[in-house]
Structures are given as structure tokens and as C-alpha cells.
Protein backbone atom coordinates (compact mmCIF):
# COMPACT_ATOMS: atom_id res chain seq x y z
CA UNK A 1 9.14 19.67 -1.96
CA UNK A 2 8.61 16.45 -4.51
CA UNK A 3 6.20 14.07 -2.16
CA UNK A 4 7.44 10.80 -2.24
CA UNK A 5 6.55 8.40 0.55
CA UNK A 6 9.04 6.77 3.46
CA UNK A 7 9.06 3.65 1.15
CA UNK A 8 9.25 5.16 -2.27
CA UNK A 9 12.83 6.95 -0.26
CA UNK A 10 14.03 3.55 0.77
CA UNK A 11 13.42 2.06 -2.54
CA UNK A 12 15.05 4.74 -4.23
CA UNK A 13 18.11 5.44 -1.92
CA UNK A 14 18.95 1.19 -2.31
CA UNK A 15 19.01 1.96 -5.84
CA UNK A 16 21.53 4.61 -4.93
CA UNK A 17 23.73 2.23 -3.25
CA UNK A 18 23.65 -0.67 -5.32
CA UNK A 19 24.79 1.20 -8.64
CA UNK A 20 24.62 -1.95 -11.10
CA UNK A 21 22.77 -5.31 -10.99
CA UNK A 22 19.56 -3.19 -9.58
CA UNK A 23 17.00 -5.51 -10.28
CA UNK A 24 14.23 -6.80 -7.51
CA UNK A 25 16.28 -9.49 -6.24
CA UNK A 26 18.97 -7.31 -5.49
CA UNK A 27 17.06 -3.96 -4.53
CA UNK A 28 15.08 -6.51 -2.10
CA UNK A 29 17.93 -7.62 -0.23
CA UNK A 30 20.01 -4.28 -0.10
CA UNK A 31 16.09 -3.46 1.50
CA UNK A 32 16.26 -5.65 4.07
CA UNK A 33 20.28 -4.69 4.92
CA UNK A 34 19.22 -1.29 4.81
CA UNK A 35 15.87 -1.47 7.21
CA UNK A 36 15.94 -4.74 8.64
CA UNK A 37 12.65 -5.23 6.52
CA UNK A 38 11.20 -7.60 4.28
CA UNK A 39 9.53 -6.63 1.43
CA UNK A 40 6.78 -8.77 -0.36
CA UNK A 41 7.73 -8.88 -4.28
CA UNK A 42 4.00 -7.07 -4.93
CA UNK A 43 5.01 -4.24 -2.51
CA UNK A 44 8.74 -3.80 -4.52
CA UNK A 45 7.06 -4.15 -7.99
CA UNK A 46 4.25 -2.04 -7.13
CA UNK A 47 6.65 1.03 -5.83
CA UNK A 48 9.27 0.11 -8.75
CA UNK A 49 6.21 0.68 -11.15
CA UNK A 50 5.31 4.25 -9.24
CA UNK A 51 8.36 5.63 -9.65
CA UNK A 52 8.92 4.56 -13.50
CA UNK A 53 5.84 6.51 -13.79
CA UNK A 54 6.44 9.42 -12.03
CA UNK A 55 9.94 9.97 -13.69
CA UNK A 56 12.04 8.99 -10.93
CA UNK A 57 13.07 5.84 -12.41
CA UNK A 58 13.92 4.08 -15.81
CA UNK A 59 13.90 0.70 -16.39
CA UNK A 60 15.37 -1.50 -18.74
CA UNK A 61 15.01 -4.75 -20.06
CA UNK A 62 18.26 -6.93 -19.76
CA UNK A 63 18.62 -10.27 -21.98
CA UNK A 64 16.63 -13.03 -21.31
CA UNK A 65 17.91 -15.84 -18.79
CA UNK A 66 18.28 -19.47 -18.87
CA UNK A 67 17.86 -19.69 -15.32
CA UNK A 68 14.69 -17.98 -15.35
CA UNK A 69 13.26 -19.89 -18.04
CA UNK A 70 13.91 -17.46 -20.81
CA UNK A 71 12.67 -14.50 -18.70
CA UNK A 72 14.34 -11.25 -18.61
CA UNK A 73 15.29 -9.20 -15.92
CA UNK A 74 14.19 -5.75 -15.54
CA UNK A 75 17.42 -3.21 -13.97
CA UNK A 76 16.11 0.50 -12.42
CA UNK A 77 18.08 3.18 -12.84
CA UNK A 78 17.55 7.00 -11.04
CA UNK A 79 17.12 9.16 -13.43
CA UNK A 80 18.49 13.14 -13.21
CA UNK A 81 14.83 13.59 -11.27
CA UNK A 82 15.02 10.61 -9.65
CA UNK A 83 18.39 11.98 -7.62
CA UNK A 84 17.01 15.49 -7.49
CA UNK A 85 14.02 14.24 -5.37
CA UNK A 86 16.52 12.05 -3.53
CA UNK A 87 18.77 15.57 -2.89
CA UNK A 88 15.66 17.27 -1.92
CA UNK A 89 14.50 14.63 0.52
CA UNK A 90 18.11 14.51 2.09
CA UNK A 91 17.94 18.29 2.67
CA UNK A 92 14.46 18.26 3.93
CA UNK A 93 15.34 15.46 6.50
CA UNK A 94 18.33 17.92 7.42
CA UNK A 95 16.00 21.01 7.89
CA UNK A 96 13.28 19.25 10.01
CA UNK A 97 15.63 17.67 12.45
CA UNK A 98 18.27 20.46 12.66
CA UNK A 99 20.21 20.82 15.92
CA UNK A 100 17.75 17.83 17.38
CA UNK A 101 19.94 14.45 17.85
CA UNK A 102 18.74 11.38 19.28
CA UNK A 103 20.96 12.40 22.48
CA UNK A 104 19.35 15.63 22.71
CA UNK A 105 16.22 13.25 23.08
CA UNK A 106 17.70 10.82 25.59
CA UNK A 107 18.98 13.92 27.47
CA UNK A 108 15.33 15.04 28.29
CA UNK A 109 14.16 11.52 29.04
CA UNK A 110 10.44 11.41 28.07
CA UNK A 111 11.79 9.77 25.12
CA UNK A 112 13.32 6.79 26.25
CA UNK A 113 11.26 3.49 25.09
């Protein structure tokens, strides 16, 4: 199995859903939809940066902005890797928890918060 952490997952798999315009604005907020958390820029750019770097990940440069002063934004896309690891994650998830559902949990009750 390819070890990616919880929040390299969740940073890929928003990535997954968003398709186009998946640059950190965007990838923050489909975050936050997706988990209910806020992510610090650092924490997005630092993970973004990870996964460039371990192949996961390309980025490109779009054209620079008015509206950001002449900056340009920087768009992620998964590469073939990238949604291998995703595909292998997904199975692995499926494997772990087989038959197990949260009301098989309930059912026994020690679980209840």
C-alpha cells in the first residue's frame, strides 16, 4: 500500500471532486465542505508541495492576475499515480472495514458517544 496520510487523502480526493479551477482557494473551501475543517493556507501549501513531490500531483502555473497584483495562480492536477494511490486507498478503506457499519457499532452499544 502507497502511505499517504488522512490529510494528504482529503487533499487529494477534493482535487478529485473539484476537476477544474483547483487552486488553494478553491481546494480550501471544497476542504472545509468536505470535513467541516479549516485549513490554515501553510498546512494546504505545505501538503500541496508533498504531493508535487512525491508524484501524486502536478502543478501548473496559470496567467498572472490583476486582482492579485500580477500574481499567478498555481492549479493541481492528480496525476495517473496520484489516482492510483487514491484507488488504492479507497480499496484499503473497503478491506479494513468490511462487513463492519456504523450500525453494526450502535447495535453493540459500547460505541455510542
Amino acid at each position: 500500500m502507497s502511505d499517504i496520510t488522512k490529510h494528504e487523502e482529503i487533499l487529494l480526493i477534493s482535487i478529485l471532486h473539484l476537476k477544474d479551477n483547483t487552486y488553494g482557494v478553491h481546494i480550501r473551501s471544497k476542504i472545509k465542505e468536505m470535513t467541516g475543517q479549516q485549513w490554515n493556507y501553510g498546512t494546504l501549501y505545505r501538503i500541496l508541495g508533498q504531493l508535487v513531490r512525491k508524484g501524486l500531483l502536478s502543478r501548473e502555473e496559470g496567467e498572472p492576475i490583476p486582482e492579485k497584483g500580477g500574481r499567478r495562480k498555481n492549479f493541481y492536477t492528480l496525476t495517473k499515480r496520484g489516482v492510483s494511490v487514491l484507488k488504492e486507498a479507497y480499496r484499503f478503506q473497503e478491506a479494513i472495514w468490511g462487513g463492519s457499519t456504523k450500525m453494526a457499532l450502535d447495535v453493540r452499544g459500547e460505541y455510542d458517544e
